[in-house]
PDB file of N, CA and C in Angstrom:
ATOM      1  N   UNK A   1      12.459  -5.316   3.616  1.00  0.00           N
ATOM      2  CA  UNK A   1      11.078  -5.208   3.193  1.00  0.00           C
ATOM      3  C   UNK A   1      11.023  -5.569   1.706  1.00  0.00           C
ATOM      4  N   UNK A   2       9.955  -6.297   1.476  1.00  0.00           N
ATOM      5  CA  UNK A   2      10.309  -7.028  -0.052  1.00  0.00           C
ATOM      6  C   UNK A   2       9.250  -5.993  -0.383  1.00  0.00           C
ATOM      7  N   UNK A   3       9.845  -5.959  -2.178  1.00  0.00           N
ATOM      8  CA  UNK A   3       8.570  -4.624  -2.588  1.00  0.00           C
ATOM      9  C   UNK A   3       8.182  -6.008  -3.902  1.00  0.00           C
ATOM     10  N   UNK A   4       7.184  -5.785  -4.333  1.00  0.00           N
ATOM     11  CA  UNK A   4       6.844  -6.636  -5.315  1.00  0.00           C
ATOM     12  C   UNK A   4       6.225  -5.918  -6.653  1.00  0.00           C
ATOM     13  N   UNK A   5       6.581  -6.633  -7.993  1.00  0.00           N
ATOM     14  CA  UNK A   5       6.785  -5.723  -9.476  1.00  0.00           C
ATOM     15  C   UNK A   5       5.453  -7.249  -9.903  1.00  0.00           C
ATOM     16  N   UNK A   6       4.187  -6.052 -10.555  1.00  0.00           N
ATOM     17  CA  UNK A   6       2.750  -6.678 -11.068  1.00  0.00           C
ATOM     18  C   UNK A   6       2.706  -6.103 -12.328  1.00  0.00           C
ATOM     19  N   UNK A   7       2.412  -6.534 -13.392  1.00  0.00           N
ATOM     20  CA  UNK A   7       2.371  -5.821 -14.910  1.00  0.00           C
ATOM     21  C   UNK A   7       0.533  -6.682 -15.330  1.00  0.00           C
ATOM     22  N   UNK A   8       0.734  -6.570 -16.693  1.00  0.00           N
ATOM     23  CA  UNK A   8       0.121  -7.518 -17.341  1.00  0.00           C
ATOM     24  C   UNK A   8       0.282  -8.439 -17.136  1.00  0.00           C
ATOM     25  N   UNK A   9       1.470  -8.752 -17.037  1.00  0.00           N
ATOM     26  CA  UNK A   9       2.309 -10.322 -17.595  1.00  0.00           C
ATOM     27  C   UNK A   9       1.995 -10.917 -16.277  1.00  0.00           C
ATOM     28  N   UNK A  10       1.935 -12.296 -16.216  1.00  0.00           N
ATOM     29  CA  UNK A  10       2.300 -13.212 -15.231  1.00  0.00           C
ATOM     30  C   UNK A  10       3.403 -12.984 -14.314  1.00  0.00           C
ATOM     31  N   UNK A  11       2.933 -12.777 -13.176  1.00  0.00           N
ATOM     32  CA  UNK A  11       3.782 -12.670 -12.262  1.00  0.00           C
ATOM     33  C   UNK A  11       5.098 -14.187 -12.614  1.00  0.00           C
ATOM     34  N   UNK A  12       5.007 -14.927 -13.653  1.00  0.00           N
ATOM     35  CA  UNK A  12       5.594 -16.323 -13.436  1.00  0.00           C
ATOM     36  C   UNK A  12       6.720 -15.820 -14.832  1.00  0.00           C
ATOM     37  N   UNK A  13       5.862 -15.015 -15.952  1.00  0.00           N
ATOM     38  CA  UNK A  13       7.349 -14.614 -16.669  1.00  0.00           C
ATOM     39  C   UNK A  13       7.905 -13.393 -16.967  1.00  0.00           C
ATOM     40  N   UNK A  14       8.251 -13.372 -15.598  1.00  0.00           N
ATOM     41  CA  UNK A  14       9.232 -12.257 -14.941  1.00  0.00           C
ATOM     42  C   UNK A  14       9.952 -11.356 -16.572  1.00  0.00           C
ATOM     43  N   UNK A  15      10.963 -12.264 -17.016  1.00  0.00           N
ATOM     44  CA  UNK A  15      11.866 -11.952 -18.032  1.00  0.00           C
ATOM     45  C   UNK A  15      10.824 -11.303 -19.097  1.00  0.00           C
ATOM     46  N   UNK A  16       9.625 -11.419 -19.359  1.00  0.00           N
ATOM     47  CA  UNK A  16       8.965 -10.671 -20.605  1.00  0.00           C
ATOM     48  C   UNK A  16       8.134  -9.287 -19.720  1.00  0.00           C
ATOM     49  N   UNK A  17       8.159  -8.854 -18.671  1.00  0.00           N
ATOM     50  CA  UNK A  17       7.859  -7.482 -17.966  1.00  0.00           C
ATOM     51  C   UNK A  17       8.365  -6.673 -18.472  1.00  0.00           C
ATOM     52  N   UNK A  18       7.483  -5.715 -18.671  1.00  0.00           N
ATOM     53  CA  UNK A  18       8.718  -4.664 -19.317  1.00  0.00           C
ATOM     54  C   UNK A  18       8.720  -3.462 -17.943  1.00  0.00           C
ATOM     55  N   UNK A  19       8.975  -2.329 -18.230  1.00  0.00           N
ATOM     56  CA  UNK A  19       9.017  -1.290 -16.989  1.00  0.00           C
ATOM     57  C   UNK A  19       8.422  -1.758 -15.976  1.00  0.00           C
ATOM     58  N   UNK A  20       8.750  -2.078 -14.588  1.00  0.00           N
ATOM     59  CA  UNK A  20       7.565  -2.269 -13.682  1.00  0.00           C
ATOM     60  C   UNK A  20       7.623  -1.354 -12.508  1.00  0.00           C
ATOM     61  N   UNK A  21       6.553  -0.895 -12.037  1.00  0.00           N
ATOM     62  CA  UNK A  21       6.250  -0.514 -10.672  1.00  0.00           C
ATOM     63  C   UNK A  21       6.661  -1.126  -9.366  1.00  0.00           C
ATOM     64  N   UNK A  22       6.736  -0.747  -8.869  1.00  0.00           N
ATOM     65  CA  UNK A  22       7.418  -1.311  -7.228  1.00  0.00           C
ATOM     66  C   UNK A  22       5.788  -1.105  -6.345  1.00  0.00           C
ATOM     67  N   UNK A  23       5.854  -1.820  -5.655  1.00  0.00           N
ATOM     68  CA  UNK A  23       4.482  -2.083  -4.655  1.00  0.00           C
ATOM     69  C   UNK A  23       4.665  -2.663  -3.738  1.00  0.00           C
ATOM     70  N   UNK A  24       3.702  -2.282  -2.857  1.00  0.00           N
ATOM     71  CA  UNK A  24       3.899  -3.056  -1.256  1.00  0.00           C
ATOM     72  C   UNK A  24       2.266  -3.772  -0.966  1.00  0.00           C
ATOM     73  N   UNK A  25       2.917  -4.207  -0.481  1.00  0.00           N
ATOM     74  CA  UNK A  25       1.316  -5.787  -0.145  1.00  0.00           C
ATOM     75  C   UNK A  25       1.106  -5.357   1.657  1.00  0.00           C
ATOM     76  N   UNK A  26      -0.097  -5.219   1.781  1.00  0.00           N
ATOM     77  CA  UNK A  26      -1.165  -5.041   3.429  1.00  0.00           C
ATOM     78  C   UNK A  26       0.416  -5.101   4.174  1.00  0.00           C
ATOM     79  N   UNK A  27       1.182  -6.523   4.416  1.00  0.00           N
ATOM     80  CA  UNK A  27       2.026  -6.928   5.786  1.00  0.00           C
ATOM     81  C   UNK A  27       3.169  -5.890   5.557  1.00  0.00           C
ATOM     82  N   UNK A  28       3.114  -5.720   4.473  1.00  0.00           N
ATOM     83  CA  UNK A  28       4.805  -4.563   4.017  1.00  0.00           C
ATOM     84  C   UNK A  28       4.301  -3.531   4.675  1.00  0.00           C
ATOM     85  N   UNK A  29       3.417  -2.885   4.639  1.00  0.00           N
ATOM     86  CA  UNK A  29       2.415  -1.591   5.250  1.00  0.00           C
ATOM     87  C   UNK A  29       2.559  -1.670   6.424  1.00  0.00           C
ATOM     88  N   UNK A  30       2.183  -2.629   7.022  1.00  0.00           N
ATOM     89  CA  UNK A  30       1.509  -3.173   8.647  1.00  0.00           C
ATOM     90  C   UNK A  30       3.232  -2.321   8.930  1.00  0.00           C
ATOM     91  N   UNK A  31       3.885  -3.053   9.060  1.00  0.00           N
ATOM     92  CA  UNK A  31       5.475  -3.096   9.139  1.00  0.00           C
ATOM     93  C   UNK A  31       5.867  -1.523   9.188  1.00  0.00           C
ATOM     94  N   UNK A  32       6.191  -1.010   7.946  1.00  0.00           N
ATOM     95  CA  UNK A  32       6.079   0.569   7.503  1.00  0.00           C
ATOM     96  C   UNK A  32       5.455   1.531   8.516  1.00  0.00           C
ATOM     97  N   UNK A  33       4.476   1.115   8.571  1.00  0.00           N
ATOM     98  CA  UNK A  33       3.559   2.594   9.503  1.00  0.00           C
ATOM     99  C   UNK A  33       3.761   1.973  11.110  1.00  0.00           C
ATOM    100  N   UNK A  34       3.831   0.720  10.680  1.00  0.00           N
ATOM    101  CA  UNK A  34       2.979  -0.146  12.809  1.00  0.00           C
ATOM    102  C   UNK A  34       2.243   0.496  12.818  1.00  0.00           C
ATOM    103  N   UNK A  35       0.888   0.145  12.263  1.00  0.00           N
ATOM    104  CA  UNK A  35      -0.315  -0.006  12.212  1.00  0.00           C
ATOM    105  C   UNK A  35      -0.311  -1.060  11.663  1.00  0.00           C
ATOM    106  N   UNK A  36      -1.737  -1.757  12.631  1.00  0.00           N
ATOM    107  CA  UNK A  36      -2.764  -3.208  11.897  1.00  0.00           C
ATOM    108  C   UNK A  36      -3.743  -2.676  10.462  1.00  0.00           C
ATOM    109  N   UNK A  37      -3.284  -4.065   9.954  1.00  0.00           N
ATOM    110  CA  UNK A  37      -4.747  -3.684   8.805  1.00  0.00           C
ATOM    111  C   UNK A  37      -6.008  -3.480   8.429  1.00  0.00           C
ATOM    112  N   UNK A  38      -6.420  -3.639  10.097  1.00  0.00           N
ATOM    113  CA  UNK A  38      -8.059  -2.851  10.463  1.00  0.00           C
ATOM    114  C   UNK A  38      -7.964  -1.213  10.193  1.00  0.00           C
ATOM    115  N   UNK A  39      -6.490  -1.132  11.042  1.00  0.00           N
ATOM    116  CA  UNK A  39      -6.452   0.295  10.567  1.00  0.00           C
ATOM    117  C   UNK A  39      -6.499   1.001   9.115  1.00  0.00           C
ATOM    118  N   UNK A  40      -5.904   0.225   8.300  1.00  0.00           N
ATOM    119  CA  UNK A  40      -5.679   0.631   6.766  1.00  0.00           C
ATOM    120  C   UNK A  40      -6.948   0.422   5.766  1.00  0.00           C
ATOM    121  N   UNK A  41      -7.825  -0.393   6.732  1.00  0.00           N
ATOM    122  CA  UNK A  41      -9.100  -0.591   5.950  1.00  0.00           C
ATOM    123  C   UNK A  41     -10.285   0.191   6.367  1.00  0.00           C
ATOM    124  N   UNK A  42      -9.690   0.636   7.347  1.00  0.00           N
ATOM    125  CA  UNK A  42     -10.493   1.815   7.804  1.00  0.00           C
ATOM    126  C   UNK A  42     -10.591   3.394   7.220  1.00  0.00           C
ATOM    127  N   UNK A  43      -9.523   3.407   7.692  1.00  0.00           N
ATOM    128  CA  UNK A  43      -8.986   5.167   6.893  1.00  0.00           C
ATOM    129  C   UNK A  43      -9.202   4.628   5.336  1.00  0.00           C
ATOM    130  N   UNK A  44      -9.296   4.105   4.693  1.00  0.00           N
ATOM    131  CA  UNK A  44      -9.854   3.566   3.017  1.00  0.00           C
ATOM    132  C   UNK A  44     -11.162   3.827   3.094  1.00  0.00           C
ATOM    133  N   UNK A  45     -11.604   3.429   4.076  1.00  0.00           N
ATOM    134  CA  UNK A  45     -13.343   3.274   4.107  1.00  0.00           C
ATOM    135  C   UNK A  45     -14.078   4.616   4.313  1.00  0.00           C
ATOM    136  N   UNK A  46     -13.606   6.006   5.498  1.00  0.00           N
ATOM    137  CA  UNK A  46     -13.529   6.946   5.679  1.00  0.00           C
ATOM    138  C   UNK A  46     -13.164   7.527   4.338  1.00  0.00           C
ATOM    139  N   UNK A  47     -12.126   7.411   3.541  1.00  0.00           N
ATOM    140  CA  UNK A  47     -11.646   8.166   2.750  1.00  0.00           C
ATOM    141  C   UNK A  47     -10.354   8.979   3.312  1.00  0.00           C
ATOM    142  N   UNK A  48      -9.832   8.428   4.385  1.00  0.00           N
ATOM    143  CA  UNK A  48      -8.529   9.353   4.611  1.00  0.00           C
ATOM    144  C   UNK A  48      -7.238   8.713   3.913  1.00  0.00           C
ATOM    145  N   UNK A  49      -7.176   7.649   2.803  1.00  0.00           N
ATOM    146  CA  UNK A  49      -6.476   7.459   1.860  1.00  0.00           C
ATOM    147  C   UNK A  49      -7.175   6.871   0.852  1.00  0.00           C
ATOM    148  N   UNK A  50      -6.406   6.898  -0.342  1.00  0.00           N
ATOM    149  CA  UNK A  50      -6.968   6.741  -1.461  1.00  0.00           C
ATOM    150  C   UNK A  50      -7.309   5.300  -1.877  1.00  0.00           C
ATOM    151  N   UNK A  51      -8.268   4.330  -2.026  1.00  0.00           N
ATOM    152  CA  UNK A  51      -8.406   2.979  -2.361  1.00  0.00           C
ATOM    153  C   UNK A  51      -7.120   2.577  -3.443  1.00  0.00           C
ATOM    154  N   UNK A  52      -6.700   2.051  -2.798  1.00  0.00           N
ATOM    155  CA  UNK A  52      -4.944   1.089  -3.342  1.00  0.00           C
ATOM    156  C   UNK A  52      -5.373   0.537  -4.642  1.00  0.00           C
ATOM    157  N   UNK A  53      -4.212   0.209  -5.481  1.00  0.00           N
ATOM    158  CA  UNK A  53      -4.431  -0.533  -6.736  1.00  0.00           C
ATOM    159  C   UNK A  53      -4.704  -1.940  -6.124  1.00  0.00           C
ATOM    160  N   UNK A  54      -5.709  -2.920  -6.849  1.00  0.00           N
ATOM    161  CA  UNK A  54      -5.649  -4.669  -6.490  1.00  0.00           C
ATOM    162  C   UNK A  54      -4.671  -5.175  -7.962  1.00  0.00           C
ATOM    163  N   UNK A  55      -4.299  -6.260  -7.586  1.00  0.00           N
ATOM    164  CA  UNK A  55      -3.927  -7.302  -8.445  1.00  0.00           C
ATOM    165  C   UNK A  55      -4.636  -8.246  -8.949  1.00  0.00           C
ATOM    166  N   UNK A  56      -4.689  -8.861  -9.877  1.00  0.00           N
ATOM    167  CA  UNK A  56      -5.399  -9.789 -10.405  1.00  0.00           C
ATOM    168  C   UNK A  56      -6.278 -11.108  -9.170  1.00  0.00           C
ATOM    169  N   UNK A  57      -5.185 -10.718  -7.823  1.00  0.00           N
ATOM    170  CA  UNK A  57      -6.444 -11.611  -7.032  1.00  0.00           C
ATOM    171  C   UNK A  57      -7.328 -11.087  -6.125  1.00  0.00           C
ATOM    172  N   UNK A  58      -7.294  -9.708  -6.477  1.00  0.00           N
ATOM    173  CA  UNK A  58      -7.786  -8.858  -5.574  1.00  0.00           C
ATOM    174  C   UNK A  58      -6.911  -8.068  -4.160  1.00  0.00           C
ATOM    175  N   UNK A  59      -5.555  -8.372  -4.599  1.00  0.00           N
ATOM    176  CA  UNK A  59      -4.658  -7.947  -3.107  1.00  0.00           C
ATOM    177  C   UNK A  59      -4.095  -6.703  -3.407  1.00  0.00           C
ATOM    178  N   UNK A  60      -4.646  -5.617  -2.327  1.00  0.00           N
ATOM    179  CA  UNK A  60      -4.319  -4.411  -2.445  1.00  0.00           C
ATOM    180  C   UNK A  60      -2.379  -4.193  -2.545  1.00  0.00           C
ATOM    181  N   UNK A  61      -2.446  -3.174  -3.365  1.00  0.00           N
ATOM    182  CA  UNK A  61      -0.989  -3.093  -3.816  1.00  0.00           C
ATOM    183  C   UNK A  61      -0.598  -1.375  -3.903  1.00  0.00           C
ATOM    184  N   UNK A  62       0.123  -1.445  -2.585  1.00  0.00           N
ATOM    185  CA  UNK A  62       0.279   0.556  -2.321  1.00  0.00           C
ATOM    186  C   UNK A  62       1.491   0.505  -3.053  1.00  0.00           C
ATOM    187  N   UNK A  63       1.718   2.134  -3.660  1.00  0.00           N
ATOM    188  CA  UNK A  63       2.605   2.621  -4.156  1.00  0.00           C
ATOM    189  C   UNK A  63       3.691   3.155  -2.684  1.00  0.00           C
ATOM    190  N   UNK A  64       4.752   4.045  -3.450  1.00  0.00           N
ATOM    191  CA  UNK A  64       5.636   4.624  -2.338  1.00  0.00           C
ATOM    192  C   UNK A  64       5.231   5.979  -2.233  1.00  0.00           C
ATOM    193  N   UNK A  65       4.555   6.274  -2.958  1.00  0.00           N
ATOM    194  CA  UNK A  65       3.714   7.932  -2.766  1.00  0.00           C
ATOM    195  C   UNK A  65       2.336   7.550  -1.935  1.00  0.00           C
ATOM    196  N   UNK A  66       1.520   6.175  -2.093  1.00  0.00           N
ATOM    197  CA  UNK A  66       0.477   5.770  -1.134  1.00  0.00           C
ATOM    198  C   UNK A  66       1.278   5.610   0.277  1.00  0.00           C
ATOM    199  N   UNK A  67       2.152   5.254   0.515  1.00  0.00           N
ATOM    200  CA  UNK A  67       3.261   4.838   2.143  1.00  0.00           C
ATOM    201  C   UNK A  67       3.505   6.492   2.185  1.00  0.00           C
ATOM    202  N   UNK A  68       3.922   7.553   1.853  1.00  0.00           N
ATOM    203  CA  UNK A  68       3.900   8.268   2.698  1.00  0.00           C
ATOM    204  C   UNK A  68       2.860   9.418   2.896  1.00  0.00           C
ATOM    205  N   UNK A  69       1.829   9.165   2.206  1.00  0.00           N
ATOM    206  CA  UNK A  69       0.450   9.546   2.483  1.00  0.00           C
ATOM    207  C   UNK A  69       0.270   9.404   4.178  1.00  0.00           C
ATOM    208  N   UNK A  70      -0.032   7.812   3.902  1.00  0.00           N
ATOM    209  CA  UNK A  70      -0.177   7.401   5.320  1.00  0.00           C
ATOM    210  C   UNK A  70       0.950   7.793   6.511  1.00  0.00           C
ATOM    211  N   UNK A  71       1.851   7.347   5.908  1.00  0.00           N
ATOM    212  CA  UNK A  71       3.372   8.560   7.165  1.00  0.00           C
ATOM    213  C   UNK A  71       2.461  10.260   7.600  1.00  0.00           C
ATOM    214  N   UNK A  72       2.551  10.616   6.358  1.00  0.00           N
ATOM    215  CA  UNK A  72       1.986  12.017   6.557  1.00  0.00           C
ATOM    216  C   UNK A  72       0.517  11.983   7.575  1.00  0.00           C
ATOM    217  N   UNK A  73      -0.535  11.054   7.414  1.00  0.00           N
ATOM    218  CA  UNK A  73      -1.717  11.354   8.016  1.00  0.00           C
ATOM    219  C   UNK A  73      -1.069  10.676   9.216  1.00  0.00           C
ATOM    220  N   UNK A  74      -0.907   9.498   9.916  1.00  0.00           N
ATOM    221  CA  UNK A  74      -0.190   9.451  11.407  1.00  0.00           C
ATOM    222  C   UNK A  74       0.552  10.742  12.129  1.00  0.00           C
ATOM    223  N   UNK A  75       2.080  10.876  11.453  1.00  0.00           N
ATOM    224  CA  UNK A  75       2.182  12.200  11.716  1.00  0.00           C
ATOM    225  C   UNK A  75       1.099  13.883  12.396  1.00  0.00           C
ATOM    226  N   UNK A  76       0.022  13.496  11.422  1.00  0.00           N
ATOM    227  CA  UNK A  76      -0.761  14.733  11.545  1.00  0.00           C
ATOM    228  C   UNK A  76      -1.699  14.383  12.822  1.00  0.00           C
ATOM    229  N   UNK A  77      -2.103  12.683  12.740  1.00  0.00           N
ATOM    230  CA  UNK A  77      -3.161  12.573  13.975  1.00  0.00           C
ATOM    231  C   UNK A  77      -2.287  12.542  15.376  1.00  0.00           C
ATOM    232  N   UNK A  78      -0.856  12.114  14.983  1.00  0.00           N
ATOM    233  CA  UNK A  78      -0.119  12.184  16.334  1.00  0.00           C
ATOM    234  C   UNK A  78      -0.110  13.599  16.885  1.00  0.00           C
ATOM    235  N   UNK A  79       0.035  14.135  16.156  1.00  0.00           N
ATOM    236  CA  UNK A  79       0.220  16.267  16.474  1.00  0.00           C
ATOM    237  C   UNK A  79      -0.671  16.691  16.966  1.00  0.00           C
ATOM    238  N   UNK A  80      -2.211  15.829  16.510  1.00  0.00           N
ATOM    239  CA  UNK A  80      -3.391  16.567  16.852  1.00  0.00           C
ATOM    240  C   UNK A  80      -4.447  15.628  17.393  1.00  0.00           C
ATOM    241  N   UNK A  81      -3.609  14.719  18.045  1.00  0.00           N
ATOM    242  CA  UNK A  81      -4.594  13.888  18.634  1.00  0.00           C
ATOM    243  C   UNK A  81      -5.880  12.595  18.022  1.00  0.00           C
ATOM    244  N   UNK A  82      -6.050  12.959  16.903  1.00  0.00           N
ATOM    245  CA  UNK A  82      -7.202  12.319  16.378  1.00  0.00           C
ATOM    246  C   UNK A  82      -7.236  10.727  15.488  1.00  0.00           C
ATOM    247  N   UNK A  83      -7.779   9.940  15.911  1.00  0.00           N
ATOM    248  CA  UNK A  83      -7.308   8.486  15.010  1.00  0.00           C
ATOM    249  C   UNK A  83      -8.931   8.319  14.340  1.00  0.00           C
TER     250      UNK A  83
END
């Protein structure tokens, strides 16, 4: 699973980034949970997760504390039935 590092800087000069974040893009997700991304734009829309950081082109970008949010709420609708 590729994780991908977004700063200020141009994604193009890598070498002047300084600290970066690790992030996952919609298909890294899809993958992670197996769930489609109707699903992930849904529970966003509801409010059963938190609206993701975008990137400069607008492409949502989850953290690893946003991935097990979503672990955690599957988990909970599997236990109790509810999607």
């Amino acid at each position: 699973m590729a994780k991908y590092a977004y700063s200020a800087y141009s994604a193009y000069s890598y070498e002047k980034m300084p600290k970066m974040s690790q992030y996952y893009r919609v298909k890294d997700i899809e993958k992670l949970i197996d769930r489609d991304k109707t699903t992930l734009f849904r529970w966003e829309k509801e409010g059963k997760i938190v609206p993701p950081q975008r990137d400069s082109r607008g492409w949502r970008l989850y953290t690893e504390e946003d991935v097990e949010k979503m672990k955690q709420l599957i988990s909970f609708n599997v236990r109790f039935g509810s999607y």
